[in-house]
Protein backbone atom coordinates (compact mmCIF):
# COMPACT_ATOMS: atom_id res chain seq x y z
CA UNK A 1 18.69 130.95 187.97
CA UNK A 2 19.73 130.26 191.70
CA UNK A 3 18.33 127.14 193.60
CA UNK A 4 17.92 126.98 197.33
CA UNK A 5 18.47 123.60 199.17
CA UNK A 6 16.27 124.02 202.22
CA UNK A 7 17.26 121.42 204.83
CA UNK A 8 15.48 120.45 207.77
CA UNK A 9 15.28 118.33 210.85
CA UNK A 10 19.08 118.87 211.35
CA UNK A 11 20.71 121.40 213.17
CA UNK A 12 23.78 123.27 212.36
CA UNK A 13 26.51 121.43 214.21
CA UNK A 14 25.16 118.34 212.85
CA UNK A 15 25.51 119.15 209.65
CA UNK A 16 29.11 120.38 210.11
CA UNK A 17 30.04 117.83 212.04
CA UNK A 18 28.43 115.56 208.92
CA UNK A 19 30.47 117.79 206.52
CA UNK A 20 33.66 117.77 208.77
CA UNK A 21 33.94 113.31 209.08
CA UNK A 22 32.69 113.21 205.50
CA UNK A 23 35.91 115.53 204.67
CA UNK A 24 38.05 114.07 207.13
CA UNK A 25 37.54 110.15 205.44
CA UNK A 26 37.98 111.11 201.97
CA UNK A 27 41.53 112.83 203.04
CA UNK A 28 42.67 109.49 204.93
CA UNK A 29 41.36 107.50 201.71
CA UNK A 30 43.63 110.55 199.60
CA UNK A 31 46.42 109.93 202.12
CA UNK A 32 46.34 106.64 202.33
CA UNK A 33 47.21 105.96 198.80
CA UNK A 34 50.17 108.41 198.77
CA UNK A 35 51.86 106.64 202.02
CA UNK A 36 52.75 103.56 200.35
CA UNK A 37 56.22 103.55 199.76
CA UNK A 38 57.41 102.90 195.88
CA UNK A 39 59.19 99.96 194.80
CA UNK A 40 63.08 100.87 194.85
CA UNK A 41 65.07 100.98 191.59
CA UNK A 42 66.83 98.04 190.62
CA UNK A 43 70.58 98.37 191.52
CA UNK A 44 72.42 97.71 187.67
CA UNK A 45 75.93 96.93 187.24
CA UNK A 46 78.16 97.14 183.97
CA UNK A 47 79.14 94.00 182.16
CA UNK A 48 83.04 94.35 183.79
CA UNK A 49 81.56 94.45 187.56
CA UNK A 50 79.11 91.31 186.27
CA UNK A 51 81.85 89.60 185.46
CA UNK A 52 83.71 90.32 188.04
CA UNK A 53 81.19 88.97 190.27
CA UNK A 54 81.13 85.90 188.58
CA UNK A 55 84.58 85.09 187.85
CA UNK A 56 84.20 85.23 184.01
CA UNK A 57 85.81 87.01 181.35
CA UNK A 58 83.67 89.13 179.35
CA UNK A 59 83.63 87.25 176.53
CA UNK A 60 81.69 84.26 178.30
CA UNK A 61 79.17 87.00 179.93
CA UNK A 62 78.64 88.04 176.56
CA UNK A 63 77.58 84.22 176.02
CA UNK A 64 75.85 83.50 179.05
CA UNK A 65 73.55 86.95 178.03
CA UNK A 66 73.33 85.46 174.55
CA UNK A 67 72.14 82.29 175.58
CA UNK A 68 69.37 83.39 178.35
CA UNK A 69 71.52 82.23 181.17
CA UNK A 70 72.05 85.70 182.89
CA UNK A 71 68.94 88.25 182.11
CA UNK A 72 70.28 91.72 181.13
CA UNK A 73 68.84 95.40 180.09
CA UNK A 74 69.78 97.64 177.46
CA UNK A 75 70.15 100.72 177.58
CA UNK A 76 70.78 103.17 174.92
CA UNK A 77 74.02 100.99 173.37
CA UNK A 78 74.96 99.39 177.53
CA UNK A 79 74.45 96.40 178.60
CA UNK A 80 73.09 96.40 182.57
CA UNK A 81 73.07 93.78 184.68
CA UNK A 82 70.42 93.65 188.09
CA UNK A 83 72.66 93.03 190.73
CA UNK A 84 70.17 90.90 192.25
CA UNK A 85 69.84 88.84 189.05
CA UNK A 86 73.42 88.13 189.15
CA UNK A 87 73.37 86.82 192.24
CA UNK A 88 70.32 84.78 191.96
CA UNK A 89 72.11 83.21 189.13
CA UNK A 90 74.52 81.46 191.02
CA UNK A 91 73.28 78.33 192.06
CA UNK A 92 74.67 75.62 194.19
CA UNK A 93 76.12 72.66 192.63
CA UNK A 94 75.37 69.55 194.48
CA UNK A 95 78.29 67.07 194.62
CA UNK A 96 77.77 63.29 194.24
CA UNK A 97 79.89 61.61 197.26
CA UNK A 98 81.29 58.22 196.40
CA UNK A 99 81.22 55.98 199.11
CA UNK A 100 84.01 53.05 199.26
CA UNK A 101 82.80 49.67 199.27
């Protein structure tokens, strides 16, 4: 069985034009979403260029991971570090300034 819309009091460029912006918006709202630009990968480093970094021998990094002090990722049997991590990890140490009576 076959149904026929009947539409009146609008003529036939109005209703494309209607058809066309109707289209037109729900690409831009489709487009829209796909523009945004992912989130880039975190940069990871091995446990020897972590160290490096630091100034540590790989047996303190190995501590320091143990002990929550530097946040690392597993992966398969490596250990990565988030270069950005590292970094954030070193903090400045404020010094206490004696003054001379």
């Amino acid at each position: 069985m076959q149904t026929e819309i009947i539409l009146s009091g609008i003529s036939n460029e109005q209703l494309q034009d209607s058809i066309r912006n109707t289209v037109r918006s729900e690409f831009e709202k489709l487009l829209s979403g796909l523009t945004t630009t992912p989130e880039p990968a975190p940069e990871l480093i091995t446990r020897k260029e972590t160290a490096e970094i630091l100034g540590v021998s790989l047996p303190t990094l190995s501590e320091w991971t143990k002990n929550g002090t530097i946040p690392a990722q597993r992966i398969g049997t490596r250990v990565r570090y988030n270069r950005a991590n590292v970094y954030a990890s070193l903090k400045n140490v404020e010094t206490l300034k004696y003054r001379r009576a």
